[in-house]
Protein backbone atom coordinates (compact mmCIF):
# COMPACT_ATOMS: atom_id res chain seq x y z
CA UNK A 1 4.56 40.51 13.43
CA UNK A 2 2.26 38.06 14.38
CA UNK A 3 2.06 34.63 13.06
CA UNK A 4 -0.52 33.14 10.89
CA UNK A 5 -2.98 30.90 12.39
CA UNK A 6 -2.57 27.80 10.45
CA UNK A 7 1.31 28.55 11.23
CA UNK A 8 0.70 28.79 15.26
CA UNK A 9 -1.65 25.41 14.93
CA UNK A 10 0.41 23.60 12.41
CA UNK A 11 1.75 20.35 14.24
CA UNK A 12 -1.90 20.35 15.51
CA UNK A 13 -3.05 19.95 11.62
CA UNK A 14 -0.23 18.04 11.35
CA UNK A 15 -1.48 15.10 13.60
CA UNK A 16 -5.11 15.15 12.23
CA UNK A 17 -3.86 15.14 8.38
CA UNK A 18 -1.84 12.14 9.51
CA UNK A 19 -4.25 10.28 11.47
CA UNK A 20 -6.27 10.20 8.22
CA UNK A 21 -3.18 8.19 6.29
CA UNK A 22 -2.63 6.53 9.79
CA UNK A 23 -6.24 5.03 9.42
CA UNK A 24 -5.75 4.09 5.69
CA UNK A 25 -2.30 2.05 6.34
CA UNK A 26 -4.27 0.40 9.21
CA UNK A 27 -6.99 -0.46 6.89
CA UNK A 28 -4.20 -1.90 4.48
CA UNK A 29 -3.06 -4.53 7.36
CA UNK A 30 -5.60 -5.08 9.71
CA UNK A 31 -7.85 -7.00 6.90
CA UNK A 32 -4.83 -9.34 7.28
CA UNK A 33 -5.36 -10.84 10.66
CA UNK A 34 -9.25 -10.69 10.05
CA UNK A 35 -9.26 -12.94 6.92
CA UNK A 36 -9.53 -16.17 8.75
CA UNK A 37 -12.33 -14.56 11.17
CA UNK A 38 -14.34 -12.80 8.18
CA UNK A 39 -13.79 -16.19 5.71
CA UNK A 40 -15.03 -18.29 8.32
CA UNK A 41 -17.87 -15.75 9.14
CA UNK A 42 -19.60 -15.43 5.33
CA UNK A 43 -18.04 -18.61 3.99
CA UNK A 44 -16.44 -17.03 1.62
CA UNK A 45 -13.94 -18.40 -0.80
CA UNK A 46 -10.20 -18.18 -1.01
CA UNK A 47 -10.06 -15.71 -4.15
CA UNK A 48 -12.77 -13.87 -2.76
CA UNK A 49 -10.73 -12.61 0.45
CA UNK A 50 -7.60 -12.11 -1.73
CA UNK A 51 -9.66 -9.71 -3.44
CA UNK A 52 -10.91 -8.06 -0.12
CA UNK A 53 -7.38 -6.64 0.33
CA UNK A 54 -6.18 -6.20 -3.44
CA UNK A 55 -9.39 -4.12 -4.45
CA UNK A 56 -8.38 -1.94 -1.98
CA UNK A 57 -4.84 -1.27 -2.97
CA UNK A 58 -6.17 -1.01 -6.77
CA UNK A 59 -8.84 1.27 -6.31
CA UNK A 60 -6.44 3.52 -5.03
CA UNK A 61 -4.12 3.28 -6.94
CA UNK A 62 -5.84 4.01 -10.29
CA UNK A 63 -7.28 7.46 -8.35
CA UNK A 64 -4.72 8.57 -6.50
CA UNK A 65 -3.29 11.16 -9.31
CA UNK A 66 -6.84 12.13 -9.91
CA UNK A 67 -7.21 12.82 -5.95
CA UNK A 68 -4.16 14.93 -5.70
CA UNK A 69 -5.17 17.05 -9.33
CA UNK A 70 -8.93 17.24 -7.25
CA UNK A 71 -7.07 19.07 -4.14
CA UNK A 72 -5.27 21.29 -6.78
CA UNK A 73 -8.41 22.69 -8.51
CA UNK A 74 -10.69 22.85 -5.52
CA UNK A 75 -9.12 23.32 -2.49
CA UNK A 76 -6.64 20.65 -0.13
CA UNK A 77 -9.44 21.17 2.82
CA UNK A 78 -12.12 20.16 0.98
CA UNK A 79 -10.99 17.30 -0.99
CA UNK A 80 -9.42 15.38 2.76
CA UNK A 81 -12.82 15.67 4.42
CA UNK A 82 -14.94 14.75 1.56
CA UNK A 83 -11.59 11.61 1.46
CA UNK A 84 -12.11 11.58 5.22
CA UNK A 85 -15.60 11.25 5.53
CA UNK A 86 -16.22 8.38 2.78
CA UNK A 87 -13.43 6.57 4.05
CA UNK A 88 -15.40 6.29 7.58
CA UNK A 89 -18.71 5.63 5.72
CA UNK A 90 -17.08 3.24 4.04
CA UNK A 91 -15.59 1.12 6.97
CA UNK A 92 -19.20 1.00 8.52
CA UNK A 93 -20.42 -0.41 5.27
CA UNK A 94 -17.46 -2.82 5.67
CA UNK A 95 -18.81 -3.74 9.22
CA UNK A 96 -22.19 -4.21 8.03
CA UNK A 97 -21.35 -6.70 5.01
CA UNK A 98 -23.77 -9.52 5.01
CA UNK A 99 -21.71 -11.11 1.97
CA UNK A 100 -18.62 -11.31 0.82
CA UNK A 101 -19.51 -9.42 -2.57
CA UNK A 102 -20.61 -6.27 -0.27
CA UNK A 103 -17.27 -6.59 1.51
CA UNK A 104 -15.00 -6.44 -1.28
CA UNK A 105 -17.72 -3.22 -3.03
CA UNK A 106 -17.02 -1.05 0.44
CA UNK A 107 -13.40 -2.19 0.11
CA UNK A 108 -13.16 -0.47 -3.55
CA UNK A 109 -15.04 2.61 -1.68
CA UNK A 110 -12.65 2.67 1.18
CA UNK A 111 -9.77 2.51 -1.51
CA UNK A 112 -11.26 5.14 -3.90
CA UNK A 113 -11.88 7.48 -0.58
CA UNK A 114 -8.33 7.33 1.09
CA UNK A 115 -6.92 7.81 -2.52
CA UNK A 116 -9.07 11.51 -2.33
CA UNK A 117 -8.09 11.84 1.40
CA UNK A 118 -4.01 10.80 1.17
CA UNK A 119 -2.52 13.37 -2.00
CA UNK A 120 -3.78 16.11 0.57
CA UNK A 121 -1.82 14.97 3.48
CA UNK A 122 1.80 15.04 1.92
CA UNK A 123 0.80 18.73 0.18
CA UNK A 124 -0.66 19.68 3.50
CA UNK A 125 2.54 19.17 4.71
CA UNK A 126 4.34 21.02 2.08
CA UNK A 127 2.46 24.14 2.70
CA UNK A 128 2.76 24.17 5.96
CA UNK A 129 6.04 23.51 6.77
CA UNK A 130 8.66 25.81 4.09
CA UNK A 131 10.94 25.95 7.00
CA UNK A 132 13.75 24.02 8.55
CA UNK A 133 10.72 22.33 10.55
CA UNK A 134 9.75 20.00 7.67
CA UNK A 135 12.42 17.45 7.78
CA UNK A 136 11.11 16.93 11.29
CA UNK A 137 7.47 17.03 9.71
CA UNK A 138 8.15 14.16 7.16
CA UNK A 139 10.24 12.23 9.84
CA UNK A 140 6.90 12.41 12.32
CA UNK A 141 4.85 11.16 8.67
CA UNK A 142 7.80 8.23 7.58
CA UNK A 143 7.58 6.96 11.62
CA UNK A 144 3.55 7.09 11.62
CA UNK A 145 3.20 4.98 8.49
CA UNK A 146 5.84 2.75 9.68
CA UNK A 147 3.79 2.22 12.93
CA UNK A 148 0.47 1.82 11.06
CA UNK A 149 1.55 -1.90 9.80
CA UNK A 150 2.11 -2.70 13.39
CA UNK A 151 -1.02 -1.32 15.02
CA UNK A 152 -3.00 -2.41 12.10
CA UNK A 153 -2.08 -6.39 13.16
CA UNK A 154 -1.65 -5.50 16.61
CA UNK A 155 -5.29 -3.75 16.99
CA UNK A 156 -6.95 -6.26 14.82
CA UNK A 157 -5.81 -9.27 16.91
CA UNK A 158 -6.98 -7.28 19.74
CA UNK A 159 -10.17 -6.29 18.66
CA UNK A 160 -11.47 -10.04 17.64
CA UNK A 161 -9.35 -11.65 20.59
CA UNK A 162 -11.87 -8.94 22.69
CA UNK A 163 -15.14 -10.15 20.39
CA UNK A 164 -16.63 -6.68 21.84
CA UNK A 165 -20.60 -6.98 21.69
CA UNK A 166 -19.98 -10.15 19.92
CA UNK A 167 -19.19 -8.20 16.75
CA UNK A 168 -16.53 -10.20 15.80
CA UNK A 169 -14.21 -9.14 12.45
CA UNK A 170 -16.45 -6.65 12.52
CA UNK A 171 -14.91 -4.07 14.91
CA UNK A 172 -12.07 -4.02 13.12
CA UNK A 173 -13.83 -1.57 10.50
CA UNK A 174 -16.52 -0.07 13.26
CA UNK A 175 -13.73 1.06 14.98
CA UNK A 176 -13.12 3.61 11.99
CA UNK A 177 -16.38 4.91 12.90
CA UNK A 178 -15.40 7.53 15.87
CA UNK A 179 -11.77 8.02 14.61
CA UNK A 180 -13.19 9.01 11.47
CA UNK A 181 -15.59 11.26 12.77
CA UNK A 182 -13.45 13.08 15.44
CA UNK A 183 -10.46 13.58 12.80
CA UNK A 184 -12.71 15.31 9.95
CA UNK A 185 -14.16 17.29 13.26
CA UNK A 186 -10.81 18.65 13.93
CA UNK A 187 -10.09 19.32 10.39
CA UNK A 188 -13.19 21.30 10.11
CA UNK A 189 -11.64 23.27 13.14
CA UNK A 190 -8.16 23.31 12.38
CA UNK A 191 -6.86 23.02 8.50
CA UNK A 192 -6.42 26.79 7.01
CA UNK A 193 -9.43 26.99 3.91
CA UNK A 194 -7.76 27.44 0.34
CA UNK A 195 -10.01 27.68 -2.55
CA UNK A 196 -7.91 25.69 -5.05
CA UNK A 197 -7.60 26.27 -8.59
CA UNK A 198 -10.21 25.81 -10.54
CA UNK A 199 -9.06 25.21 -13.59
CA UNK A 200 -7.84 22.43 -16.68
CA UNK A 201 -9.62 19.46 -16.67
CA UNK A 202 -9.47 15.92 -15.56
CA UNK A 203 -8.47 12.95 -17.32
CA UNK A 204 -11.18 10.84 -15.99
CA UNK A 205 -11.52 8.93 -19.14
CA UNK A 206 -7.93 7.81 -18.59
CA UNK A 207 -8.76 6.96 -14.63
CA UNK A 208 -11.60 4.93 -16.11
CA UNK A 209 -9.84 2.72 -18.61
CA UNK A 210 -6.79 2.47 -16.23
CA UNK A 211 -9.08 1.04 -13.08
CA UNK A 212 -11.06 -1.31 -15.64
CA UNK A 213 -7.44 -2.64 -17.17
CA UNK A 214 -6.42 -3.72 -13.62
CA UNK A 215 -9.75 -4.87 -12.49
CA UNK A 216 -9.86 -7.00 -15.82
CA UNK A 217 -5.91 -8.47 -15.33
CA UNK A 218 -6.14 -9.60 -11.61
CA UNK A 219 -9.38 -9.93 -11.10
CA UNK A 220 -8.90 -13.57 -12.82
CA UNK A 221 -6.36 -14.62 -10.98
CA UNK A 222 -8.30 -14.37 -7.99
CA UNK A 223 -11.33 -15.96 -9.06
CA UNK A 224 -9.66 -18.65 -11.22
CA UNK A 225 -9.30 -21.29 -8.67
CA UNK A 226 -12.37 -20.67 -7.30
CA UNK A 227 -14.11 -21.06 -11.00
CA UNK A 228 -11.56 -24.12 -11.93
CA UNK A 229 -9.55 -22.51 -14.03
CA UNK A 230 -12.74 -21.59 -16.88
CA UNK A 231 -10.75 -20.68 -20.34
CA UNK A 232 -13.22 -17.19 -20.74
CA UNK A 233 -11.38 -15.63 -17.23
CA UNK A 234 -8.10 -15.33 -19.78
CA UNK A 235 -9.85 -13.90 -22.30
CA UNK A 236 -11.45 -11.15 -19.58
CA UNK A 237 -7.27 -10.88 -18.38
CA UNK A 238 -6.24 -10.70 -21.77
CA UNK A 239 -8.81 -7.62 -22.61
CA UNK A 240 -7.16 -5.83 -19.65
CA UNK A 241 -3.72 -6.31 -20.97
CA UNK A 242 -5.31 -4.67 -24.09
CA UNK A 243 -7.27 -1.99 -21.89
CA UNK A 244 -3.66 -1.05 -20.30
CA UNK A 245 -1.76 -0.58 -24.27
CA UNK A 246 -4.87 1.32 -24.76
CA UNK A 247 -4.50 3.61 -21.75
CA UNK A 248 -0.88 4.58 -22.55
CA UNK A 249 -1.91 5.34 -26.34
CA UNK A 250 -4.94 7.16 -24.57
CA UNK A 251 -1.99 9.69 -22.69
CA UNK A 252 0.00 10.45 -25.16
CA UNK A 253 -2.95 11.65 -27.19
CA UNK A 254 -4.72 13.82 -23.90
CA UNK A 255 -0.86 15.12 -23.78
CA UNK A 256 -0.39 15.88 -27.42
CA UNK A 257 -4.31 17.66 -27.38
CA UNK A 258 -2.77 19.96 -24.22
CA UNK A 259 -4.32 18.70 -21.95
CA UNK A 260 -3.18 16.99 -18.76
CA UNK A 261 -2.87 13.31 -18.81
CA UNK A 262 -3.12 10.67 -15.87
CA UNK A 263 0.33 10.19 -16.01
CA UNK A 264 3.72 11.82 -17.64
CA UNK A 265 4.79 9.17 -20.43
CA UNK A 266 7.69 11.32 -20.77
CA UNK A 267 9.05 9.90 -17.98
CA UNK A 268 9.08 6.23 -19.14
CA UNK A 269 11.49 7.78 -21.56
CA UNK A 270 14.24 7.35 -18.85
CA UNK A 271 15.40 4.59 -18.85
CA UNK A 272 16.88 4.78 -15.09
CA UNK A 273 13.34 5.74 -13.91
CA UNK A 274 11.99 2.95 -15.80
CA UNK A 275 14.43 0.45 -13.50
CA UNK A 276 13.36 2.30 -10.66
CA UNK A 277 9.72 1.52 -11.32
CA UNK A 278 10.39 -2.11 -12.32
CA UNK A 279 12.50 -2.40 -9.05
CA UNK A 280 9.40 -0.19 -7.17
CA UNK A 281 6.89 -2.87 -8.65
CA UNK A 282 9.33 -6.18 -7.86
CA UNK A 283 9.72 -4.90 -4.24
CA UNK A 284 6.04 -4.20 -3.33
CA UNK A 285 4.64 -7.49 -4.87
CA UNK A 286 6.65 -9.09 -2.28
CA UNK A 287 5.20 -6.73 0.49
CA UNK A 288 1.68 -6.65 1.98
CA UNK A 289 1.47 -10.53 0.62
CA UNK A 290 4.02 -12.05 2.94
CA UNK A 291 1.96 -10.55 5.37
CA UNK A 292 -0.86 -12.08 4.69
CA UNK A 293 1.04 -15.46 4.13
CA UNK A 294 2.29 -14.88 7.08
CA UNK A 295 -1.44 -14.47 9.00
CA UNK A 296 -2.78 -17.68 6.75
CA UNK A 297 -0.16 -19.40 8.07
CA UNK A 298 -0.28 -18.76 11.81
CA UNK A 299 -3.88 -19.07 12.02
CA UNK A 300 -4.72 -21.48 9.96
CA UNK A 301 -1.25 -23.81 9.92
CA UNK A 302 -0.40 -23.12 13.42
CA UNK A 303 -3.47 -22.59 14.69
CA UNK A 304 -2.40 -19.23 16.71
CA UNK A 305 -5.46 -17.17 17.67
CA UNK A 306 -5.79 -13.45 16.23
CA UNK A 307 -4.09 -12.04 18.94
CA UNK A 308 -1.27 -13.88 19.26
CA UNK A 309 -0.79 -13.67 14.93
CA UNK A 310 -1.12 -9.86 15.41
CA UNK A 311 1.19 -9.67 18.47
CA UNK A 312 3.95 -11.89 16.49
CA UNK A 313 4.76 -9.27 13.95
CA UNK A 314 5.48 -6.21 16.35
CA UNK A 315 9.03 -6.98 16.59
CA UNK A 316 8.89 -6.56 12.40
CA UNK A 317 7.37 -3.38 12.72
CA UNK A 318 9.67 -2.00 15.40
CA UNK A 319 12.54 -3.80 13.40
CA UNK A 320 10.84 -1.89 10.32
CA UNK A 321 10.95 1.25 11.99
CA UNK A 322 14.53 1.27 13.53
CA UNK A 323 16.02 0.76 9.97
CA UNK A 324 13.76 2.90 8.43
CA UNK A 325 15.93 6.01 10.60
CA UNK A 326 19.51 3.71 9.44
CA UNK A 327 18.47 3.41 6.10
CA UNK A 328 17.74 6.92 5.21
CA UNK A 329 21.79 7.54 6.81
CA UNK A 330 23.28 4.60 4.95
CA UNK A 331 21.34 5.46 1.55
CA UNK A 332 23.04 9.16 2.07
CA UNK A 333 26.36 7.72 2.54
CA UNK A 334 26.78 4.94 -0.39
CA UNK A 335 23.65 5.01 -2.44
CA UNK A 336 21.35 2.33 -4.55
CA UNK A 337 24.28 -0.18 -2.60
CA UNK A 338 22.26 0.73 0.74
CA UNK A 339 19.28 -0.74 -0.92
CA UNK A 340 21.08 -3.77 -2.38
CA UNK A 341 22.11 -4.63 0.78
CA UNK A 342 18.97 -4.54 2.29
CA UNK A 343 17.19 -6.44 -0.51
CA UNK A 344 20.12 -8.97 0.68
CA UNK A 345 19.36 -8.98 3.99
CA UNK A 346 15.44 -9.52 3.53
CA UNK A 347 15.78 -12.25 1.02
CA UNK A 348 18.35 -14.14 3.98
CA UNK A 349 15.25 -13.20 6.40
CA UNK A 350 12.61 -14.80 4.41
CA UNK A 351 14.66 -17.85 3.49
CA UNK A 352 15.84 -18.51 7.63
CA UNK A 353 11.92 -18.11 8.09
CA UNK A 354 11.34 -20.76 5.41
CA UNK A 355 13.78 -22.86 7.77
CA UNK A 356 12.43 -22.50 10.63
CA UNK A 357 8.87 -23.32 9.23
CA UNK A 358 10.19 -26.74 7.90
CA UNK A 359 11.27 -27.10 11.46
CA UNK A 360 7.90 -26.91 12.89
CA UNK A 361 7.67 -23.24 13.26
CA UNK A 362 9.13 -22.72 17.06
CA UNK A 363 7.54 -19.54 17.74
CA UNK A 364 10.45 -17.53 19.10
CA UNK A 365 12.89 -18.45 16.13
CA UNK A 366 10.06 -17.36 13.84
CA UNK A 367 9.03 -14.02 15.56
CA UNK A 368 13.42 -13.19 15.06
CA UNK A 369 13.61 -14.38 11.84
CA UNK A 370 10.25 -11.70 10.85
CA UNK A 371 12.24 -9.24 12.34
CA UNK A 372 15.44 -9.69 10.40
CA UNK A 373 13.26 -9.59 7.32
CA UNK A 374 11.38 -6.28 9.12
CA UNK A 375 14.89 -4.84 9.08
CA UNK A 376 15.56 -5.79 5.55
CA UNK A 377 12.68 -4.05 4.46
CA UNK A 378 12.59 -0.59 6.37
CA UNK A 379 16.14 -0.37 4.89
CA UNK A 380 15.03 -0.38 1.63
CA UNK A 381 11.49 1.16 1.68
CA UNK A 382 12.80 4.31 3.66
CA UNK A 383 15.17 5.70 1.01
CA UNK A 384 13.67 3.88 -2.37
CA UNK A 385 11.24 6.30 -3.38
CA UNK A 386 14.23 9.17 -3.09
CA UNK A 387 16.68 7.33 -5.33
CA UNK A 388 14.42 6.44 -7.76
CA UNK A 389 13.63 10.15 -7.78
CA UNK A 390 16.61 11.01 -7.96
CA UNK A 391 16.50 10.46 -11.66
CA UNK A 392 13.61 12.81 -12.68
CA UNK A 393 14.33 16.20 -13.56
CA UNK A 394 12.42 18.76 -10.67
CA UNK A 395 10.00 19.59 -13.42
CA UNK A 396 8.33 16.35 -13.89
CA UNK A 397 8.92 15.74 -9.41
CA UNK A 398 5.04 15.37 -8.78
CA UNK A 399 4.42 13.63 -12.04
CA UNK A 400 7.41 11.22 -11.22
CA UNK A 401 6.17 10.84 -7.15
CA UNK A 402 2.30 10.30 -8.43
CA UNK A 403 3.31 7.51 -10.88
CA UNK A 404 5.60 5.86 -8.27
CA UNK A 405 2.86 5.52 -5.50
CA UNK A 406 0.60 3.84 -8.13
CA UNK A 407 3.06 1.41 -9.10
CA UNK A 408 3.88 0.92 -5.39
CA UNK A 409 -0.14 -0.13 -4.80
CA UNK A 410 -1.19 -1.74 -8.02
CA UNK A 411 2.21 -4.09 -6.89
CA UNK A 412 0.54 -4.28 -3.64
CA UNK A 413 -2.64 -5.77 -5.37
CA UNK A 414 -0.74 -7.94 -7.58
CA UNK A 415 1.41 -9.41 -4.80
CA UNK A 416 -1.50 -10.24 -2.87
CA UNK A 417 -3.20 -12.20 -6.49
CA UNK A 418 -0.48 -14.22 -6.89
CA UNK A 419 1.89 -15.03 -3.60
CA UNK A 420 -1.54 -15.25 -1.75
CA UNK A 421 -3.39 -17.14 -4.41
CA UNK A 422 -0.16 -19.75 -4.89
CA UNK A 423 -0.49 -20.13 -0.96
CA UNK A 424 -4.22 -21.13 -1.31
CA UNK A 425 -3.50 -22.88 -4.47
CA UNK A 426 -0.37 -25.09 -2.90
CA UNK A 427 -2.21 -25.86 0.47
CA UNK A 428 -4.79 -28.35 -0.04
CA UNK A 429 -2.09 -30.22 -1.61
CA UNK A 430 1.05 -29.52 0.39
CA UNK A 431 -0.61 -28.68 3.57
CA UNK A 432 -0.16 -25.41 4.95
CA UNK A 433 3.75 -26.12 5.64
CA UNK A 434 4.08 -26.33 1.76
CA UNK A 435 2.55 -23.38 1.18
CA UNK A 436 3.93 -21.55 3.19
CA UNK A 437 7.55 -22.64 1.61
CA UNK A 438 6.70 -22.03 -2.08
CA UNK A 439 4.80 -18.50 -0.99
CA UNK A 440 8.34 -18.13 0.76
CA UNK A 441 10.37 -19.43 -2.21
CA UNK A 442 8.82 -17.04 -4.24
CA UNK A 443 8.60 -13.63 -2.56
CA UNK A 444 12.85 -14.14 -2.07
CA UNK A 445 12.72 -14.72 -5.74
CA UNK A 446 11.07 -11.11 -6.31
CA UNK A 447 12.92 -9.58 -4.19
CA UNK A 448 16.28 -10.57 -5.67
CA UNK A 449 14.73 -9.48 -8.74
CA UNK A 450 14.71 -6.06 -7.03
CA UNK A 451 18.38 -5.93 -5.98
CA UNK A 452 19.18 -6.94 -9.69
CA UNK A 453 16.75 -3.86 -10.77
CA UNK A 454 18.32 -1.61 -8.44
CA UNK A 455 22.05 -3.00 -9.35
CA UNK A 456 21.26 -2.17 -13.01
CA UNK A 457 19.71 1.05 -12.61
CA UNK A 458 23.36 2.38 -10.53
CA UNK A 459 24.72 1.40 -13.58
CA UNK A 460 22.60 4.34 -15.78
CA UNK A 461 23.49 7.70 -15.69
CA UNK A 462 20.57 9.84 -14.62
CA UNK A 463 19.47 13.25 -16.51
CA UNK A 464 20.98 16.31 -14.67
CA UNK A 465 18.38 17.77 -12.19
CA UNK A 466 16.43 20.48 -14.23
């Protein structure tokens, strides 16, 4: 019998589905080496390029669920190119920003476009892979997002270092422009057509209040220092501490009607999911915003050009992606202690950077030191999502999955307001050295606070798998 089409083409889709989240972790960390470039460029303020790269990561996180529910009803093809295609737009609009208010509007549309784009890529897979193929399908995913940190600084170093048709930062988001265009041309060719289901409704109302919660709690942290500190900005974060009580009132009301709410507050009534989440949230704070540290620091402390700030974290990455493949093994063999551990080990790797910074920052001590925490990290982020899983009963899987990747951006976003924000806040006084230590200080703090999650929820008995 002959084999479907889609079947015969599928590692083909394969690669174009992924180049779309390939773009969209690139996105998430190329920003990073820019900042000092694109700062510089539209004399922009401190708070104001913090909220370049957390509007992203909150945008879509408050529309991922709705992006994956879209694909559902009306069709996994359609939703990825329509994802595709404003992404792209998007990153020209970036390119074109004249201010730094335009930048950080196209950043929300990137955000809200990769968050319609990405819930198709993992159900793409899904579908198109039942058989013993799709471990090696999710392996080929897991390595490709792992590389996307690296290219991201790597590409973005090159790309100003190159200052191609004097564009600048800009080519960093141009570049998107021909991807873009020759991925959602090869998805047009390639993906099979499904026509979705059609049916239920969305909870856009809770989308709505959720985005405008988050927008309302961060968004003063990044302006405050910028705005000295003005007593109203609490108010505005204390109405989105209000708007977020609100929201989860808001579910449990779409859920009780029948319908289907943004999230599944039935899950919160785990409590080992609930440490999982808290121990999800502690660990990604402490993510994307020691990389930016990281870039403020080597660019503006030391002084390194773009190129040679992007070029110093590719020993993380390929650190990051070796453990990744030892984590997933050791996580198998003893459990949450495989995450522990490498919690440990990235707290030791942030603290023997913090020495080597108060030693003057020797550049090959610091490039080793990145890579021990690099290593920390790909042993825990590999196998986290799984064990934390692990606790949710098969019927509530997607619900559970859905809820963790918003956690896992909105602590993106957060991370960024307030590691990032201390290091702009501590440097005109400390000098970039200081900062550098208390941003330092801090993220080991967090993620200690995520072994102690993680030790904690070993200690509760999960549900039996439904």
């Amino acid at each position: 019998m002959e084999t479907p089409a889609p079947l015969r083409h599928r590692w083909w889709i394969l690669a174009v589905v992924i180049g779309g989240q390939f773009m969209f972790v690139v996105d998430a960390f190329i920003v990073n080496v820019a900042i000092p470039s694109i700062r510089a460029d539209l004399q922009a303020s401190g708070g104001a390029m913090e909220a370049v790269i957390a509007i992203y990561q909150i945008a879509f996180a408050t529309l991922v669920i709705t992006g994956g529910r879209l694909g559902d009803m009306y069709g996994r093809k359609r939703l990825y190119l329509i994802g595709l295609l404003g992404f792209t737009a998007a990153s020209i609009d970036c390119g074109l920003a004249a201010s730094s208010a335009t930048l950080i509007l196209a950043r929300l549309a990137q955000g809200a476009a990769a968050a319609l784009m990405s819930p198709q890529v993992l159900a793409t897979i899904h579908t198109l892979f039942p058989d013993a193929a799709r471990a090696r399908a999710f392996a080929v995913f897991g390595i490709a997002l792992g590389l996307g940190g690296a290219t991201g600084f790597l590409l973005g170093g090159w790309l100003i270092q190159l200052d191609i048709a004097a564009l600048g930062w800009r080519s960093v988001f141009f570049v998107n422009g021909p991807i873009g265009l020759g991925l959602a041309a090869a998805a047009m060719v390639l993906m099979p057509g499904d026509a979705g289901r059609a049916t239920g409704g969305l909870d856009l109302r809770g989308a709505a209040v959720l985005f405008a919660g988050l927008l309302c709690l961060i968004s003063p942290v990044l302006a405050a220092r910028d705005m000295g500190y003005v007593w109203w900005l609490w108010v505005i974060e204390a109405a989105g501490a209000a708007m977020l009580l609100a929201f989860i009132r808001l579910e449990r009301r779409v859920g009780q009607a029948g319908r289907t709410p943004l999230i599944d507050l039935d899950l919160l009534d785990d409590r080992r999911f609930v440490l999982g989440i808290a121990a999800t949230a502690c660990f990604f704070t402490a993510n994307i915003s020691v990389y930016l540290v990281v870039t403020l620091f080597l660019q503006g402390g030391l002084s390194w050009s773009a190129l040679q700030a992007g070029s110093s974290v590719l020993p993380l990455a390929l650190a990051f992606v070796v453990a990744s493949r030892h984590g997933a093994r050791r996580a198998a063999a003893v459990g949450i202690r495989a995450l522990i551990e490498g919690c440990l080990l990235e707290a030791a790797g942030l603290a023997a950077v913090a020495l080597v910074v108060a030693d003057g920052a020797p550049q090959i001590p610091l490039i080793l030191t990145l890579g021990v925490f690099g290593y920390g990290q790909g042993l825990v982020m590999a196998p986290l999502f799984g064990a934390v899983l692990m606790a949710v009963r098969n019927a509530h899987a997607g619900s559970g999955a859905g809820m963790l990747t918003t956690v896992q951006q909105i602590a993106n976003g957060a991370g960024v307001a307030l590691i990032g924000g201390l290091y702009l806040a501590v440097q005109p006084i400390w000098g970039d050295t200081g900062a550098m230590l208390a941003s330092l200080l801090n993220a080991v703090i967090v993620i200690l606070a995520t072994a102690a999650l993680l030790r904690r929820m070993g200690r509760v008995t999960s549900p039996a798998a439904a």
